[in-house]
Protein backbone atom coordinates (compact mmCIF):
# COMPACT_ATOMS: atom_id res chain seq x y z
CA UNK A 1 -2.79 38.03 33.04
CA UNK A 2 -0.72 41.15 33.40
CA UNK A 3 -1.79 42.33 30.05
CA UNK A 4 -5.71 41.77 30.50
CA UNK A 5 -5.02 43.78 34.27
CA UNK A 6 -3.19 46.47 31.72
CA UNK A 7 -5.84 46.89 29.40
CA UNK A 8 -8.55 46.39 31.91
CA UNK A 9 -6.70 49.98 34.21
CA UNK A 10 -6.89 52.11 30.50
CA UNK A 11 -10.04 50.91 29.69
CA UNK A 12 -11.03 52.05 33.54
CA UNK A 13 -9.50 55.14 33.29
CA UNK A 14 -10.74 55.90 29.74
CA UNK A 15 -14.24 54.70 31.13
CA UNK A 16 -13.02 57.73 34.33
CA UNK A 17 -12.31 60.75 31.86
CA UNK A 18 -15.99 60.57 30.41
CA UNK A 19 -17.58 60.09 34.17
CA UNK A 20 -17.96 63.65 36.01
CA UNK A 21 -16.45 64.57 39.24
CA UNK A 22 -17.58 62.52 42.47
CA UNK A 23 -17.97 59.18 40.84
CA UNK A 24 -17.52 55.95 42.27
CA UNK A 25 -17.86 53.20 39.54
CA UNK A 26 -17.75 49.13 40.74
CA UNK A 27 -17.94 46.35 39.20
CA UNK A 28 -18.33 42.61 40.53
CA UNK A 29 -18.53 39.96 38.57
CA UNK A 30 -17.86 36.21 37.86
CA UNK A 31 -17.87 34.47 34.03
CA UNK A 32 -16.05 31.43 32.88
CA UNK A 33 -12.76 30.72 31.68
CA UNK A 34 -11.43 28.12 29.03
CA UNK A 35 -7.83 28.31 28.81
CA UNK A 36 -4.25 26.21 28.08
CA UNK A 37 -1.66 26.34 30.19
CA UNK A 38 1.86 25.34 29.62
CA UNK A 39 3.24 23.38 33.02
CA UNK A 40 7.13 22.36 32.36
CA UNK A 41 7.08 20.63 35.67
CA UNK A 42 4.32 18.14 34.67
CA UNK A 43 4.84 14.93 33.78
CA UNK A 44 8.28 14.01 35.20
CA UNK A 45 9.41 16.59 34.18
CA UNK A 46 8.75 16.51 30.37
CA UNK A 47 6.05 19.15 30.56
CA UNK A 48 2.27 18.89 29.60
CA UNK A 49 -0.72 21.48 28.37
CA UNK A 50 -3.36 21.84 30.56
CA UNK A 51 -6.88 22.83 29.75
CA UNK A 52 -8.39 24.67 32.61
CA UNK A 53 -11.84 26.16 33.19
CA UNK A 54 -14.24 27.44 35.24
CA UNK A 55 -15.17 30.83 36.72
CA UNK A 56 -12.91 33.64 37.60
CA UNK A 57 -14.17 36.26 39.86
CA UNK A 58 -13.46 39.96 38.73
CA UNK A 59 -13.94 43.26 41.16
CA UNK A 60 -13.04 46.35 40.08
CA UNK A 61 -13.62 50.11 40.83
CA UNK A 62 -12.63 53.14 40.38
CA UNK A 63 -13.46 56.73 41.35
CA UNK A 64 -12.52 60.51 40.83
CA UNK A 65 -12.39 62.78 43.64
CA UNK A 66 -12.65 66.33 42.20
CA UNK A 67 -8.96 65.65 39.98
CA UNK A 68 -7.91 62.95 41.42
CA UNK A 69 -8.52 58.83 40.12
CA UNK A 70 -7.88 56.02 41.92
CA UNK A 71 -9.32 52.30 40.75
CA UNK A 72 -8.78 48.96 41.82
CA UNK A 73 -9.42 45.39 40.45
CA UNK A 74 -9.06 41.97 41.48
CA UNK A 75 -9.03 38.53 39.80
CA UNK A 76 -9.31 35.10 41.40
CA UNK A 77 -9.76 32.03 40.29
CA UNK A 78 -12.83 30.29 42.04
CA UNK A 79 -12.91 26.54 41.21
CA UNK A 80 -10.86 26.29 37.76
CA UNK A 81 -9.62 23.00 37.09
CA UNK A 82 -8.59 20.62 34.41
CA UNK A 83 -6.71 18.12 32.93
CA UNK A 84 -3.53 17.34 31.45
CA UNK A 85 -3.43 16.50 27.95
CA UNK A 86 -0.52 14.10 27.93
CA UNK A 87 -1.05 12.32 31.49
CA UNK A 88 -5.10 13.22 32.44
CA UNK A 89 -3.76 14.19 35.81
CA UNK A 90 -6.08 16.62 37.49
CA UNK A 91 -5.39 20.16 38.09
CA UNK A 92 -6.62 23.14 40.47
CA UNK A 93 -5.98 26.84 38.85
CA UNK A 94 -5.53 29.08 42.57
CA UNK A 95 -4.51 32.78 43.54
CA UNK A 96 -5.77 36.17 42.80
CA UNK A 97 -4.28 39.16 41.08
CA UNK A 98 -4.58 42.53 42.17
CA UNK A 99 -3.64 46.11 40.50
CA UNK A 100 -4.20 49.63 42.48
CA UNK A 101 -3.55 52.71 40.68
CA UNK A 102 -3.89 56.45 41.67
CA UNK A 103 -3.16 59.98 39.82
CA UNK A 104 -3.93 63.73 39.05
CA UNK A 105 -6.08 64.58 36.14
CA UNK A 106 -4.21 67.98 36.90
CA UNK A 107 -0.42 67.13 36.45
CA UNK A 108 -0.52 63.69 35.50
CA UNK A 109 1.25 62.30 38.91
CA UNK A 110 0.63 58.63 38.47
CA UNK A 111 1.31 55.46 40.67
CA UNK A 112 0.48 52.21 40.08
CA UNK A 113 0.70 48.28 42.26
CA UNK A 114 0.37 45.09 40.31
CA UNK A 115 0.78 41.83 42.31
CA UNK A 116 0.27 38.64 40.63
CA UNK A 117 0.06 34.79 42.42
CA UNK A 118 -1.11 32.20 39.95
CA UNK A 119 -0.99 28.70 40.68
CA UNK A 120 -1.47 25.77 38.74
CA UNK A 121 -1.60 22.72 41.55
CA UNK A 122 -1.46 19.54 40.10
CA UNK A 123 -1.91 16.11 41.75
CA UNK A 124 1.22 14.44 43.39
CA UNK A 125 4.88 15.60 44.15
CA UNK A 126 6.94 18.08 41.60
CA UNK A 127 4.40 19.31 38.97
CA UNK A 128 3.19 22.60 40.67
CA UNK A 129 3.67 25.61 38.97
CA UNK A 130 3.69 28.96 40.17
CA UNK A 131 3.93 32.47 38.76
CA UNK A 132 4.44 35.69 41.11
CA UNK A 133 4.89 38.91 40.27
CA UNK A 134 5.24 42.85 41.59
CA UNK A 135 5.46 45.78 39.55
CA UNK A 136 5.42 49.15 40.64
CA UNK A 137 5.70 52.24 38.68
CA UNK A 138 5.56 56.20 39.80
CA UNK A 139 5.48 58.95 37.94
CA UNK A 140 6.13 62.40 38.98
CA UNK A 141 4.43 65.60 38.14
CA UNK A 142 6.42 66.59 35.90
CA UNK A 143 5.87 63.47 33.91
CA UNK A 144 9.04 62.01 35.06
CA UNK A 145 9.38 58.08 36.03
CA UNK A 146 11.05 58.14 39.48
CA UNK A 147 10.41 54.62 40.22
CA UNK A 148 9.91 50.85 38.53
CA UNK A 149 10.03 47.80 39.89
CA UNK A 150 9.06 44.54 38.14
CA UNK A 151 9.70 41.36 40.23
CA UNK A 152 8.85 38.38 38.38
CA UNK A 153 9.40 34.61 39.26
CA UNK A 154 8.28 31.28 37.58
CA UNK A 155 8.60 27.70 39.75
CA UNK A 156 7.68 24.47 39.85
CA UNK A 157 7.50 22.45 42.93
């Protein structure tokens, strides 16, 4: 998911550098999903693919102030579910994933949020799996990075 939210922010601020000053760009949208996830607390422990689908809900903006960009977007699952290959237990796909960014088309000052909470709940005790992470990144104008931060954490419950 981080990667798509990656290339989703260049594409965004490619899209930016072609749109002229004072433009506000959104975009809301919702289109189905068909993927496998791998959920090492499923079946007693011995792991199981699931295949998930459904739709996931996408927002995202952007807009450019004179020489300044900012953008936003926003993921969340909105009734994915599936099924375990090994045991057919039933599972929900929850949480949402957000990424802000901001920065001078002057002196390329740049800033940029990621959180990420994805959930894959599955029926009964101990095969819940979670991902969370936070990433934050500046960069100065002189091009230098002055701060990074990546927090990432993977658990089953």
């Amino acid at each position: 998911m981080k990667r798509m939210t990656m290339l989703v922010s260049v594409g965004l601020l490619l899209v930016v550098l072609a749109v002229p000053a004072q433009a506000a760009v959104e975009v809301n949208t919702s289109f189905d999903v068909l993927l496998v996830a791998f959920v090492p607390c499923a079946n007693g422990g011995a792991g199981e693919l699931v295949d998930l689908e459904g739709p996931l809900h996408v927002l995202t903006s952007f807009t450019i102030n004179n020489n300044h960009v900012n953008g936003n977007s926003h993921f969340q699952p909105q009734g994915i579910s599936g099924t375990g290959e090994s045991t057919g237990d039933s599972y929900h796909a929850v949480g949402v994933t957000q990424d802000h960014f901001e920065g001078s088309l002057v002196n390329g000052q740049f800033n940029e949020n990621f959180v990420n909470n994805f959930r894959i709940i599955g029926q009964g005790p101990g095969n819940n799996f979670s991902i969370h992470e936070n990433f934050h990144i500046t960069i100065n104008a002189n091009g230098e990075l002055t701060s990074f931060h990546d927090n990432f954490v993977v658990d089953c419950k």
